[in-house]
N, C-alpha and C. Protein backbone atom coordinates (compact mmCIF):
# COMPACT_ATOMS: atom_id res chain seq x y z
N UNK A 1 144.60 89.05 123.55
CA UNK A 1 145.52 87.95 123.61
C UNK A 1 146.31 88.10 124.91
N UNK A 2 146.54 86.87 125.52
CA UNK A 2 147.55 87.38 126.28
C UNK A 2 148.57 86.70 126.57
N UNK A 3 149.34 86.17 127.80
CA UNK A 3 150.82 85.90 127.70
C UNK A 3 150.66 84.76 126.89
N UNK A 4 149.77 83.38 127.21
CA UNK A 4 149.67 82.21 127.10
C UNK A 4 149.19 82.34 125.51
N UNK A 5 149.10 83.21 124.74
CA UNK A 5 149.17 83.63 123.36
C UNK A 5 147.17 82.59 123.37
N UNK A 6 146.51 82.70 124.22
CA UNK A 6 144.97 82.59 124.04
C UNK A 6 144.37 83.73 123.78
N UNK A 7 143.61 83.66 122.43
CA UNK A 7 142.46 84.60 122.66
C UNK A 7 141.09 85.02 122.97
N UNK A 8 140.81 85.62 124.07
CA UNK A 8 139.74 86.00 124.89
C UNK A 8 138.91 86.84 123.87
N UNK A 9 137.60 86.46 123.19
CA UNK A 9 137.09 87.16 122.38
C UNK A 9 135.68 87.87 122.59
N UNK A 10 135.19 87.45 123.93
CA UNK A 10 133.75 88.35 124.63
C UNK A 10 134.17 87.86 126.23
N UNK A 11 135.46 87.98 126.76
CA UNK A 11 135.48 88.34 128.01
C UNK A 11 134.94 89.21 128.95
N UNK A 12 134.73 90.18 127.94
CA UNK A 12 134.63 91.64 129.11
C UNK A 12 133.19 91.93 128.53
N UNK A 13 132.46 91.47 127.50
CA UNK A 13 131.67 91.83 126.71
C UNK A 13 130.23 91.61 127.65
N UNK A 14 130.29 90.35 128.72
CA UNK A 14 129.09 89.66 129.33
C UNK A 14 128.51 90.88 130.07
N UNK A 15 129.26 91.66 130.50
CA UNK A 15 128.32 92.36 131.54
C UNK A 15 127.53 93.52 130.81
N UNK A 16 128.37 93.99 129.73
CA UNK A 16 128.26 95.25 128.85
C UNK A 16 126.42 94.78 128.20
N UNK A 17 127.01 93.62 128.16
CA UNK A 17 125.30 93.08 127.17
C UNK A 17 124.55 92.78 128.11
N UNK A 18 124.95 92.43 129.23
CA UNK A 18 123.65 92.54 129.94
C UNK A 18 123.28 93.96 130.53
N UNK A 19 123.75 94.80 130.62
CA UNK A 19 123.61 95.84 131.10
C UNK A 19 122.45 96.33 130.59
N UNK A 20 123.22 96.18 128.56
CA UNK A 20 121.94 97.33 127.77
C UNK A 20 121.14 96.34 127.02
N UNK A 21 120.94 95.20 127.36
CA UNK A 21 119.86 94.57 127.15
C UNK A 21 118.32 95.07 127.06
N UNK A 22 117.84 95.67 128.20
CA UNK A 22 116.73 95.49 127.86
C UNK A 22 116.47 97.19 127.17
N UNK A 23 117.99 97.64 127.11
CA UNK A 23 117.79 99.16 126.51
C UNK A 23 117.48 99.05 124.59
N UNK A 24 118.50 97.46 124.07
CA UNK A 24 118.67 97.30 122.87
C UNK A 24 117.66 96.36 122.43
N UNK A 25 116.67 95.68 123.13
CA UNK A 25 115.44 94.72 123.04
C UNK A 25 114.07 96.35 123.16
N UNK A 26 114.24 96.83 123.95
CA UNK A 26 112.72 97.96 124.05
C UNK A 26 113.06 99.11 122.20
N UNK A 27 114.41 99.33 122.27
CA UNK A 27 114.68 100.19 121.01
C UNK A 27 114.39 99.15 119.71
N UNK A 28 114.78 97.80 119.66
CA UNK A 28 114.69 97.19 118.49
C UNK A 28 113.13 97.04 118.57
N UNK A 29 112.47 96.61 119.56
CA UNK A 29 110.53 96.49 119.82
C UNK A 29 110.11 98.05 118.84
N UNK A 30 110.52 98.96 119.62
CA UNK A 30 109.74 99.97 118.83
C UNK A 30 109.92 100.62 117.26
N UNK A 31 111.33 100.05 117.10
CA UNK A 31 111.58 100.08 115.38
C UNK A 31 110.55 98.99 114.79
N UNK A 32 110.22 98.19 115.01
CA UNK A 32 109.19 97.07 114.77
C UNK A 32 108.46 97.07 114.91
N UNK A 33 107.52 97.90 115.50
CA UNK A 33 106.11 98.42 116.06
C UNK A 33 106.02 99.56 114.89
N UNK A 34 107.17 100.50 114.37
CA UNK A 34 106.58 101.51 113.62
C UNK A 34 106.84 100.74 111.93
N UNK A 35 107.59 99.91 112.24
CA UNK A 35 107.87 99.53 110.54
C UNK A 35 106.44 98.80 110.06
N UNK A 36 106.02 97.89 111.34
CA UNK A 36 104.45 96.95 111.14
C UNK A 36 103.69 98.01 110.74
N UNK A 37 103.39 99.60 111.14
CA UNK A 37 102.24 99.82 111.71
C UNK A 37 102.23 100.81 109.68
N UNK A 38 103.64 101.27 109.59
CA UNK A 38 103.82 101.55 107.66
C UNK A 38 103.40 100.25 107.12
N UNK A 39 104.00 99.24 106.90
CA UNK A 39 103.99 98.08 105.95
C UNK A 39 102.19 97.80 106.63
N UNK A 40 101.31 98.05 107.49
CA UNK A 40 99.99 97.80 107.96
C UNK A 40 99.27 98.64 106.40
N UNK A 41 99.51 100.04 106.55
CA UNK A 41 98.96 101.34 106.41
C UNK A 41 99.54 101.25 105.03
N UNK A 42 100.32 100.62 104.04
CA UNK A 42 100.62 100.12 102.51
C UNK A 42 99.83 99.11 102.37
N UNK A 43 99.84 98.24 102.97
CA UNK A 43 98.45 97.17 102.71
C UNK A 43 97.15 97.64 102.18
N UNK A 44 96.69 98.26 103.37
CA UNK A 44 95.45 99.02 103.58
C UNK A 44 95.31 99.85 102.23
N UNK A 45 96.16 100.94 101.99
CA UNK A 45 95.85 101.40 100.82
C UNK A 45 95.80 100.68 99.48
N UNK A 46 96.74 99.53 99.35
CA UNK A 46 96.62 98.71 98.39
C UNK A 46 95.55 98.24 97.95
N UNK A 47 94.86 97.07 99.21
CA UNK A 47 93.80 96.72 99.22
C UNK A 47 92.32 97.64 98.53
N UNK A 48 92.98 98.92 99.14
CA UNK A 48 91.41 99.76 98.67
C UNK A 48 91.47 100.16 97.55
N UNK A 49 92.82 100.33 96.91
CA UNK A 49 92.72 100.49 95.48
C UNK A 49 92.45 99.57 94.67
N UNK A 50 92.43 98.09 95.33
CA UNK A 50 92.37 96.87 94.48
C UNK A 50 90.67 97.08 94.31
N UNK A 51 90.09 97.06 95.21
CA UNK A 51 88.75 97.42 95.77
C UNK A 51 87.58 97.96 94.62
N UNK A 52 88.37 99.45 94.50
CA UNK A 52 88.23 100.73 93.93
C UNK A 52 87.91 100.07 92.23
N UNK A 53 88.77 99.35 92.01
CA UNK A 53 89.16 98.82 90.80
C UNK A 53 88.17 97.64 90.67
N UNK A 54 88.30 96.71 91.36
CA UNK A 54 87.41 96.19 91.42
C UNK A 54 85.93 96.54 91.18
N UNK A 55 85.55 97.42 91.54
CA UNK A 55 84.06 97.86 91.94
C UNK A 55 84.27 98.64 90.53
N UNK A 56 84.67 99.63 89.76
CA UNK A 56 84.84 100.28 88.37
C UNK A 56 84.72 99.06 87.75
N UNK A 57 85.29 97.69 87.54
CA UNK A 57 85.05 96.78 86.41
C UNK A 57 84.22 96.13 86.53
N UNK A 58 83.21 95.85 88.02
CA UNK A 58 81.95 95.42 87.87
C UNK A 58 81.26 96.02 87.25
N UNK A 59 81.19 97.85 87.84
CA UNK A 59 80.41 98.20 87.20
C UNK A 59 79.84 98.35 85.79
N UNK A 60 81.45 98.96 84.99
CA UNK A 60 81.34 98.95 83.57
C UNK A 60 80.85 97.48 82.62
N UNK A 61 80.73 96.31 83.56
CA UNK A 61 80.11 95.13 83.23
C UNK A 61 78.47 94.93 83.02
N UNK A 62 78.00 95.95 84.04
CA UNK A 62 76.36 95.99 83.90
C UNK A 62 75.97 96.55 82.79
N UNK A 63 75.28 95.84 81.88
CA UNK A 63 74.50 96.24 80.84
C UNK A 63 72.48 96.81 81.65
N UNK A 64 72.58 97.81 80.92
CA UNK A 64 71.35 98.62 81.07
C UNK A 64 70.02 98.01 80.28
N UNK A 65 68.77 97.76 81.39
CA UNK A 65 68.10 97.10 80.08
C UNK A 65 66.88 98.01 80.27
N UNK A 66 65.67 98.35 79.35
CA UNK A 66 64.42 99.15 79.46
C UNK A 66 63.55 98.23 79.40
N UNK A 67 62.88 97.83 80.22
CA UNK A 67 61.43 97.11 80.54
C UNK A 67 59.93 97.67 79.89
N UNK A 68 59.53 97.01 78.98
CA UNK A 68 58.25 97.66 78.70
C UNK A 68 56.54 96.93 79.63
N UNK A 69 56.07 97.47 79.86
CA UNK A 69 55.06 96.68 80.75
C UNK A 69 54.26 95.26 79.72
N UNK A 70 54.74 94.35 80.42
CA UNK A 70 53.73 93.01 79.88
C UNK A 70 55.33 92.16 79.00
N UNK A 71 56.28 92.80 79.45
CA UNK A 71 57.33 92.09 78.67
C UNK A 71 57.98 91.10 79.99
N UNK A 72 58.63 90.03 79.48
CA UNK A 72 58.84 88.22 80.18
C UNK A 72 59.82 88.67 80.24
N UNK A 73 60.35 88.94 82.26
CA UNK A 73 61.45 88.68 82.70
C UNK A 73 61.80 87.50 83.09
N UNK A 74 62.81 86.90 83.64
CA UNK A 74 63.14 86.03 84.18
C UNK A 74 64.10 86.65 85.31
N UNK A 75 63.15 86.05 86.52
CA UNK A 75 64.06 86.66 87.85
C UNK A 75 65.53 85.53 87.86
N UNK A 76 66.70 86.68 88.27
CA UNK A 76 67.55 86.95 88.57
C UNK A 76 67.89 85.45 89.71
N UNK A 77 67.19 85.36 90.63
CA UNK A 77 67.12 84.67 92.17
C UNK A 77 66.10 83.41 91.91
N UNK A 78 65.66 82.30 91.12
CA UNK A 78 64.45 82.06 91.26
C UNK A 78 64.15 80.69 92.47
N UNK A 79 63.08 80.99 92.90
CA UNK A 79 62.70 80.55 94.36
C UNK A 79 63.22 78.84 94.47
């Protein structure tokens, strides 16, 4: 504040921020580069457990069958 009872509230502040600008833009970049590269690497494992799981409930879905020779399949794919 001063005589004229105005208050000056980032007078002195302009140069200070430009100063450490590109010190507080490169530090906030690399907090953000390591938080992506965790929240990447939680995905990833997620995914493969979804995967994992996935592939266990197909499997336990396949029924086993015994073929005797001269017995009527019906292909799977047909042409």
């Amino acid at each position: 504040m001063n005589d004229d009872c105005e208050v000056k509230v980032l007078e002195y502040h302009y140069d200070i921020v430009e100063k450490n600008f590109q010190a507080v833009a490169t530090n906030y970049l690399q907090e953000l580069k390591i938080k992506l590269k965790k929240y990447y690497q939680m995905t990833e494992r997620n995914s493969n457990c979804r995967m994992d799981k996935a592939i266990l409930d197909h499997d336990e879905k396949i029924k086993r069958f015994e073929f005797n020779i001269a017995d009527y399949v019906f292909p799977d794919h047909p042409k």
